[in-house]
Protein backbone atom coordinates (compact mmCIF):
# COMPACT_ATOMS: atom_id res chain seq x y z
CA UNK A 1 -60.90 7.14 -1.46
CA UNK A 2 -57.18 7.85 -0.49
CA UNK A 3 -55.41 10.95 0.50
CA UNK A 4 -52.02 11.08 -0.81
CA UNK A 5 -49.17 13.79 0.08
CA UNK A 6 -49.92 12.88 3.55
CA UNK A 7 -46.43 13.59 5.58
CA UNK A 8 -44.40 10.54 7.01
CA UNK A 9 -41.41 9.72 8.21
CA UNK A 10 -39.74 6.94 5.41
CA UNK A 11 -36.32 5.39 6.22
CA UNK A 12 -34.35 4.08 3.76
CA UNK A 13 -36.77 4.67 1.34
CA UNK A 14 -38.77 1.83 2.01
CA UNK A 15 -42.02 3.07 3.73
CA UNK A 16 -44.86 4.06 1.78
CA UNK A 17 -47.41 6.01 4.21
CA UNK A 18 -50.76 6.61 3.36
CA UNK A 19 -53.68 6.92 5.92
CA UNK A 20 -57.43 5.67 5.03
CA UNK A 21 -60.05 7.69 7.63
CA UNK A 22 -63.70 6.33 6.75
CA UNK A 23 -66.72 7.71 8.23
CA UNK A 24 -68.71 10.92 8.63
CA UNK A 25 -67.12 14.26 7.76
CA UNK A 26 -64.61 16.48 9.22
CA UNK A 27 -65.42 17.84 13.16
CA UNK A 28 -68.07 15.05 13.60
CA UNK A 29 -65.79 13.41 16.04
CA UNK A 30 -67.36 11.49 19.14
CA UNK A 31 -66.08 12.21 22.63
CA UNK A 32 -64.87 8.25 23.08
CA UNK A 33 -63.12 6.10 20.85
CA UNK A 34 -61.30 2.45 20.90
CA UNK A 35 -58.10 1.45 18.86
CA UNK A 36 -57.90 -2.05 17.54
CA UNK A 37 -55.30 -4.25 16.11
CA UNK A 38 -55.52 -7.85 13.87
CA UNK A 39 -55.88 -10.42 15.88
CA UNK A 40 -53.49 -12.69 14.31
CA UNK A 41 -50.46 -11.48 13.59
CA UNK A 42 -49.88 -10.27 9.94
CA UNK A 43 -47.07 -12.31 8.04
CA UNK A 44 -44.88 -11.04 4.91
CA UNK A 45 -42.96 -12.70 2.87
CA UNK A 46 -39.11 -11.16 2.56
CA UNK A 47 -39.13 -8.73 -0.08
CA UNK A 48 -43.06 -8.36 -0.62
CA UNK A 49 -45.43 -5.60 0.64
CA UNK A 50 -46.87 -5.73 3.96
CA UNK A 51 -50.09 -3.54 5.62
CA UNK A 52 -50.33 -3.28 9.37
CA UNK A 53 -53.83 -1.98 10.07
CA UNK A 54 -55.17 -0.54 12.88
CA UNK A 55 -58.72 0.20 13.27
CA UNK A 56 -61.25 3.33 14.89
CA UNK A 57 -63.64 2.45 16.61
CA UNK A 58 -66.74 3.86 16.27
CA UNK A 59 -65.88 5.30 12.89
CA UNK A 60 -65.66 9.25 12.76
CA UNK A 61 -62.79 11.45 11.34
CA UNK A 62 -59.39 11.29 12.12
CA UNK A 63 -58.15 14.32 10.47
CA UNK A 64 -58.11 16.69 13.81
CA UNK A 65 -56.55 13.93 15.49
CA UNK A 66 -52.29 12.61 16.18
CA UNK A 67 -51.80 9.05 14.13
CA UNK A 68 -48.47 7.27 14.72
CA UNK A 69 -47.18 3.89 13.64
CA UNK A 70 -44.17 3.54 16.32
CA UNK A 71 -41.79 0.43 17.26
CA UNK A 72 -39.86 0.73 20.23
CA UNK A 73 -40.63 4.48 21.15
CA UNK A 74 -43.16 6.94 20.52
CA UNK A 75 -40.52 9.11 18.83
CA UNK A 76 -38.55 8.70 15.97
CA UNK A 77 -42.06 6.63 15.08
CA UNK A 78 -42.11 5.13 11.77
CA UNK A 79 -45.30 6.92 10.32
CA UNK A 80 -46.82 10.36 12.11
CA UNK A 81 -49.88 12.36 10.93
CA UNK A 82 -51.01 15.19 12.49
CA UNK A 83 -53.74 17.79 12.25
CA UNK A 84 -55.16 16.21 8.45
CA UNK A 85 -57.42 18.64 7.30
CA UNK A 86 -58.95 18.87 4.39
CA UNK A 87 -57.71 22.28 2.13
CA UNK A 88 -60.61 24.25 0.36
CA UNK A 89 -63.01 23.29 2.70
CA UNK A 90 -64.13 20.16 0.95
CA UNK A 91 -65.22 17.22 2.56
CA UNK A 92 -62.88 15.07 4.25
CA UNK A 93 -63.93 11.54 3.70
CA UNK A 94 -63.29 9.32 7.21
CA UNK A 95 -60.85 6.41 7.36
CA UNK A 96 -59.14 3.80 8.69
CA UNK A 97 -55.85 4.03 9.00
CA UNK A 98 -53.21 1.42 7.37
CA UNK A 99 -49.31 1.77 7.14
CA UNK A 100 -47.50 -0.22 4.29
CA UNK A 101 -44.39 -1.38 4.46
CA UNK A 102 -42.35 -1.64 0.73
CA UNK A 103 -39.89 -4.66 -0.01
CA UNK A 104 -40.25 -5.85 3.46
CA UNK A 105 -36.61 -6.67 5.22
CA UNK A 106 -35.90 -8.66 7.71
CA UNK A 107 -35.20 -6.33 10.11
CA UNK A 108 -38.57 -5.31 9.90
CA UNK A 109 -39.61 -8.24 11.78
CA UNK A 110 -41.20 -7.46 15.38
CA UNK A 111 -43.93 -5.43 16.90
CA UNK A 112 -45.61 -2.53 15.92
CA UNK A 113 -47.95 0.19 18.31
CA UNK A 114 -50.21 2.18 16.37
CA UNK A 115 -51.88 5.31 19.00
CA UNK A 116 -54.59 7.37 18.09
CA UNK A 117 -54.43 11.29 20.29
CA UNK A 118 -57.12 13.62 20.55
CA UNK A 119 -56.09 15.81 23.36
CA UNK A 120 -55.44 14.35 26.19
CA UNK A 121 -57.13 11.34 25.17
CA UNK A 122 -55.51 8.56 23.32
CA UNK A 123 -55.87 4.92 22.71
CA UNK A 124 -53.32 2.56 21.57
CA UNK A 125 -53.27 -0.89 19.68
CA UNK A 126 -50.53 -3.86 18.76
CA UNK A 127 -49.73 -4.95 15.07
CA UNK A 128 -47.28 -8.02 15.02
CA UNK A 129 -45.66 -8.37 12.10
CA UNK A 130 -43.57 -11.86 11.02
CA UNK A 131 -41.13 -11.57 8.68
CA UNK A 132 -40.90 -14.83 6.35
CA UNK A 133 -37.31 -15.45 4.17
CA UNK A 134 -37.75 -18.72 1.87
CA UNK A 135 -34.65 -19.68 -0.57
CA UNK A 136 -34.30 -21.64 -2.79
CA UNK A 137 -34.08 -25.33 -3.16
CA UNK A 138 -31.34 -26.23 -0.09
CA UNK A 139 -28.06 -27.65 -2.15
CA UNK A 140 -26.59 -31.21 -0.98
CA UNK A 141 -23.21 -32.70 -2.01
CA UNK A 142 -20.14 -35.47 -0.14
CA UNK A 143 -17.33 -33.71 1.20
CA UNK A 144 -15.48 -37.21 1.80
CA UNK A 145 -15.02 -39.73 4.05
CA UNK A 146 -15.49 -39.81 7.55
CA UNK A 147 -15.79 -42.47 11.13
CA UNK A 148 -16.52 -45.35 8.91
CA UNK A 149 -18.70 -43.57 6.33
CA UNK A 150 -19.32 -40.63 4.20
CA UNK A 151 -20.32 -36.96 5.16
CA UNK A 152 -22.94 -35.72 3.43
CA UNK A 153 -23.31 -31.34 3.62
CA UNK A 154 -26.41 -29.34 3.50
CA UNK A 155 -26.34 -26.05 2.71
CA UNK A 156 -28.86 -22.69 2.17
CA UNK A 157 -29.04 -19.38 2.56
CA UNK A 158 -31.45 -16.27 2.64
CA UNK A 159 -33.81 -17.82 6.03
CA UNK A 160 -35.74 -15.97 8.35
CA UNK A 161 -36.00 -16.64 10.90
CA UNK A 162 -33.91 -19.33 11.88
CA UNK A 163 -34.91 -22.42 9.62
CA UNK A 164 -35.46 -26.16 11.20
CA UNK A 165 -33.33 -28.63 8.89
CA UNK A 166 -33.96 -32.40 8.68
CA UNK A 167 -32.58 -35.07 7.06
CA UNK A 168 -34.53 -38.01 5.43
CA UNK A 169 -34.24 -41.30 3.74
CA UNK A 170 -36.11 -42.83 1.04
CA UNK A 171 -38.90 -43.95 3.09
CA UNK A 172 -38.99 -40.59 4.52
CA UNK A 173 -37.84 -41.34 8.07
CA UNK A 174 -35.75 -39.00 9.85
CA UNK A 175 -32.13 -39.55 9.82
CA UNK A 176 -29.80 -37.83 12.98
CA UNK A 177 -27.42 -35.01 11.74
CA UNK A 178 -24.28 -33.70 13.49
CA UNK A 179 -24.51 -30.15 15.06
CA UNK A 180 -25.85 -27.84 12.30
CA UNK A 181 -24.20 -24.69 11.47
CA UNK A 182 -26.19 -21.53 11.49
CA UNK A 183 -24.63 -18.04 10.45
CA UNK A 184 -26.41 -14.46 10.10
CA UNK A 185 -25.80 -11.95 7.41
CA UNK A 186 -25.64 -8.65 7.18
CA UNK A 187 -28.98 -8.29 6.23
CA UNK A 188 -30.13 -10.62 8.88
CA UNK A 189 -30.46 -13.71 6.80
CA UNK A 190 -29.59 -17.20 8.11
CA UNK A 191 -27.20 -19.37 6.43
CA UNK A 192 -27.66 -23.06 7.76
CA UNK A 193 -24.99 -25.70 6.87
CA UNK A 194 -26.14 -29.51 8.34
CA UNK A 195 -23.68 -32.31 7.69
CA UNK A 196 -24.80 -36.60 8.05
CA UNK A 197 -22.61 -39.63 8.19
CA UNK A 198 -23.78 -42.28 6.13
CA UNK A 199 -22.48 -45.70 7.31
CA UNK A 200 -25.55 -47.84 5.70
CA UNK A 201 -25.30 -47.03 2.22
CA UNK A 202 -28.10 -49.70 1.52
CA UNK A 203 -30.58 -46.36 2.23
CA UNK A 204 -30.51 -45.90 -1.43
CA UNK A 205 -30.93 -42.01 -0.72
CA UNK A 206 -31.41 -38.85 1.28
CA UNK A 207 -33.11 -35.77 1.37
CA UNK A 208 -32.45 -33.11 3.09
CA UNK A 209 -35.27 -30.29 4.45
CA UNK A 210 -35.17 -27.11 5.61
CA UNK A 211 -38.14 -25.44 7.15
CA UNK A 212 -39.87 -22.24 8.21
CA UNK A 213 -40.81 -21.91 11.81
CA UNK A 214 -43.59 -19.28 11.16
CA UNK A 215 -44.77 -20.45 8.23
CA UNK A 216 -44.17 -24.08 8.27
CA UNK A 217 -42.85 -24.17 4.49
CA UNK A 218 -40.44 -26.04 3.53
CA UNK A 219 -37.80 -26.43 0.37
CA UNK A 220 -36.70 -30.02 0.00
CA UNK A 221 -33.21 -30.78 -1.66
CA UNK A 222 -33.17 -33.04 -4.98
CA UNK A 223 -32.59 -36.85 -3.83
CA UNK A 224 -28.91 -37.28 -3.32
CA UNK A 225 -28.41 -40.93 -4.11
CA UNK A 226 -25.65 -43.04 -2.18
CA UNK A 227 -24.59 -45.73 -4.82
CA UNK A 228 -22.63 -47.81 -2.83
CA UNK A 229 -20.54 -49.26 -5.57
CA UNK A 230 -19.29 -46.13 -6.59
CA UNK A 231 -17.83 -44.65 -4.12
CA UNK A 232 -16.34 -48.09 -2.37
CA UNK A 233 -14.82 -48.54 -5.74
CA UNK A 234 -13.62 -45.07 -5.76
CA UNK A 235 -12.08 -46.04 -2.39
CA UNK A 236 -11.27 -48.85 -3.10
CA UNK A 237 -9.34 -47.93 -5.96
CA UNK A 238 -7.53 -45.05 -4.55
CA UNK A 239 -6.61 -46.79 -1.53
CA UNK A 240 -3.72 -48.86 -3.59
CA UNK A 241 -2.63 -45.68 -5.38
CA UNK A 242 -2.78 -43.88 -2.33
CA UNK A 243 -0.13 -46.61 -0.88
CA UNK A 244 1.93 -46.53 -3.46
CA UNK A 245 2.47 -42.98 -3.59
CA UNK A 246 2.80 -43.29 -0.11
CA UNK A 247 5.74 -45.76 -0.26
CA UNK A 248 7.15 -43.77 -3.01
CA UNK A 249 7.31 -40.83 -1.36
CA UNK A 250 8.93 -42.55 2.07
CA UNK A 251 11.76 -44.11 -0.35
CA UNK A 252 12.50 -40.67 -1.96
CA UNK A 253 12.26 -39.29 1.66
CA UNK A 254 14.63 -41.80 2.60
CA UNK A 255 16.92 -41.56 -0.27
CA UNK A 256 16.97 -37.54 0.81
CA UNK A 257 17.36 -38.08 4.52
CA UNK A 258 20.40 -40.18 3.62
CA UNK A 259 21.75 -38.22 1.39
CA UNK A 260 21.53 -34.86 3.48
CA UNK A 261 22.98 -36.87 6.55
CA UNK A 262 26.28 -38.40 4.48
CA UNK A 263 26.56 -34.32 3.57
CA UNK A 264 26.26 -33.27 7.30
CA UNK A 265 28.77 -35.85 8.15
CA UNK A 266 30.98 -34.65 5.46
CA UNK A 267 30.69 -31.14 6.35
CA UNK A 268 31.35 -32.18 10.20
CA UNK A 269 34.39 -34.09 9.06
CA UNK A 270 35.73 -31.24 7.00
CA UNK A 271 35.12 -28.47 10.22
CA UNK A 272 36.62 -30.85 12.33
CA UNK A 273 39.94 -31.41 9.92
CA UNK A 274 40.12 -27.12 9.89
CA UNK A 275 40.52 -27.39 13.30
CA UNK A 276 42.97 -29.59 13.90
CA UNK A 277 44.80 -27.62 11.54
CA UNK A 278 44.18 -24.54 13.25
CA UNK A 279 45.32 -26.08 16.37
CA UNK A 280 48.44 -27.66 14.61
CA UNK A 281 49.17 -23.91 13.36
CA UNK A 282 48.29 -22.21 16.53
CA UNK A 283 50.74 -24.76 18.58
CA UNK A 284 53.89 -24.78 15.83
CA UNK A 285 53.64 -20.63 15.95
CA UNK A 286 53.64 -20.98 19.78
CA UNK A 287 56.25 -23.35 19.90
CA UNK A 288 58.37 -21.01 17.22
CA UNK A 289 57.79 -18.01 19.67
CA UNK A 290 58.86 -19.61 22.87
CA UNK A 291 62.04 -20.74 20.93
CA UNK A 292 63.00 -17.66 19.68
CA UNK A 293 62.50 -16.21 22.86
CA UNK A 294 65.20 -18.68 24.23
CA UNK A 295 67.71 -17.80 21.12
CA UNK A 296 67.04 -13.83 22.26
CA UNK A 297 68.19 -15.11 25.13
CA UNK A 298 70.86 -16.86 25.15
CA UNK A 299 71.98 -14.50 22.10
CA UNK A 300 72.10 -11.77 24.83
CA UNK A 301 73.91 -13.56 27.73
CA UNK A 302 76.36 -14.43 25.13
CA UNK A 303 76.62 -11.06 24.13
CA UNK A 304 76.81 -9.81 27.89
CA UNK A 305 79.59 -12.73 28.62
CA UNK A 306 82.06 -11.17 25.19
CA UNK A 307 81.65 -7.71 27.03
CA UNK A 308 82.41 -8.54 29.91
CA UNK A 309 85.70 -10.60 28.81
CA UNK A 310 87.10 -7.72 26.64
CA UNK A 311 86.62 -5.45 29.68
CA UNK A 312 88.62 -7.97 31.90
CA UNK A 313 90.96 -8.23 29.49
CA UNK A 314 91.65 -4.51 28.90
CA UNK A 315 92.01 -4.35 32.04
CA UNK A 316 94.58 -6.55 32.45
CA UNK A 317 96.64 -5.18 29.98
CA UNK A 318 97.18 -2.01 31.95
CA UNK A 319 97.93 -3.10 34.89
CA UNK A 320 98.05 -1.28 38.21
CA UNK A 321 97.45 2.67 38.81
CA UNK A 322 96.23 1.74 34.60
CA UNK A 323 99.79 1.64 33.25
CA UNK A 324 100.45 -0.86 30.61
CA UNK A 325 102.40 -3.72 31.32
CA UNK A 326 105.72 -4.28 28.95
């Protein structure tokens, strides 16, 4: 049978409590009781339902008794029941109790307690659960060339936990990648990026893997085949065209560095011309001032000298005590 209604604590809307109790009927509890958990640790695939059970021992009811599913702490607990009974009086069939998990994340990945209370009694079990994320077929394409050879990138997303990635050739021996690149999203996800250097293109192909830890599957990539002619032509070809543009752009860099330096000289010969002027103007307007300043001059004494002459001669003219001489 199951009871539903049953009140539970459901984050995010994910959690879908219900609690099995199988056994005799309600009040027929026995003074002792043991709590146990799976033995192996239960795995879910990302996005599929998972059940964590947790098992009375001997069986007898549950409904008097506290029931919570808990991660870290006893409280907030991810699934409490307390004081079941059954309304009306009818009988209250005994269970076991399970807690399912709905469109399992990856952040639900970890340990579980489950803890049975009656009183001052209680005993407590372990549910591990192991979240598994598989995507889809990892994607593999050349992102040019590099020491000699050509890079080859590896790329998938939506892991969990952290994937294993390997690289293969035809005959299925393992090739040596450079440093992989692993990134977390914010739902937890990995997103793994491995790059190779192919130097021997004679390998015909390569694969490339990426694996589940916990679950040891694995997606394989679609063979990505190195045709040697191909992309030495390809290089080969460019490398020409790649010269000659090259040289073309160096003569019309040329042509421009020339050009732009006959300007600057220009422009240099020009300032330098306006300031010989300048200086030509500044010294002719100095040279005009200090010469008028002479003619002032002189134009003054001169002026002084007629003064003083017409004084000396009125003077003369009256003679002494100032009478005029006949």
């Amino acid at each position: 049978g199951k009871m539903e209604g049953f009140p539970g604590f459901s984050p995010a809307g994910f959690l879908l409590p219900f609690l099995l109790l199988q056994g005799s009927a309600p009040g027929s509890a026995v003074s002792g009781f043991s709590v146990k958990g799976p033995a192996e640790p239960i795995v879910a695939l990302l996005g599929e339902d998972a059940t964590l059970p947790c098992q009375l021992s001997p069986e007898q009811s549950a409904a008097h008794m506290d029931i919570r599913w808990y991660r870290a702490q006893l409280s907030p607990a991810v699934l409490v029941f307390q004081n079941r009974q059954d309304p009306g009086g009818e009988q209250m069939l005994e269970y076991r109790g399970r807690a399912q998990l709905i469109q399992v994340r990856a952040s639900d990945d970890g340990q579980y307690g489950c803890r049975f209370q009656d009183g001052d009694l209680f005993r407590e079990a372990v549910v591990q659960l192991h979240v598994v994320g598989l995507d889809s077929a990892p994607h593999v394409h050349m992102t040019g060339p590099e020491e000699g050879g050509i890079r080859v990138l590896c790329s998938s997303g939506g892991w969990f936990p952290k994937p294993k990635v390997q690289w293969r050739d035809t005959a299925g021996v393992k090739l040596p990648s450079l440093p992989e690149s692993q990134t977390q999203d914010g739902d937890g996800l990995f997103h793994v990026e491995a790059s190779l250097v192919v130097k021997d293109s004679s390998m015909g192909n390569v694969t490339c893997s990426i694996q589940n830890p916990l679950s040891g599957q694995e997606k394989v990539s679609a063979p990505f085949f190195l045709r040697v002619s191909p992309w030495k032509a390809a290089l080969a070809g460019a490398l020409p065209v790649l010269g000659l543009l090259l040289t073309q752009l160096s003569c019309i860099g040329w042509r421009e560095y020339k050009a732009k330096k006959r300007e600057i000289k220009k422009r240099n010969k020009e300032s330098h011309e306006r300031d010989q002027m300048r200086s030509k103007k500044e010294m002719a307007l100095e040279t005009k001032g200090r010469l008028g300043s002479r003619a002032d001059q002189r134009f003054v004494g001169s002026w002084r000298y007629q003064l003083c002459k017409v004084d000396g001669e009125i003077k003369g003219a009256k003679g002494p005590q100032g009478k005029h001489r006949v």
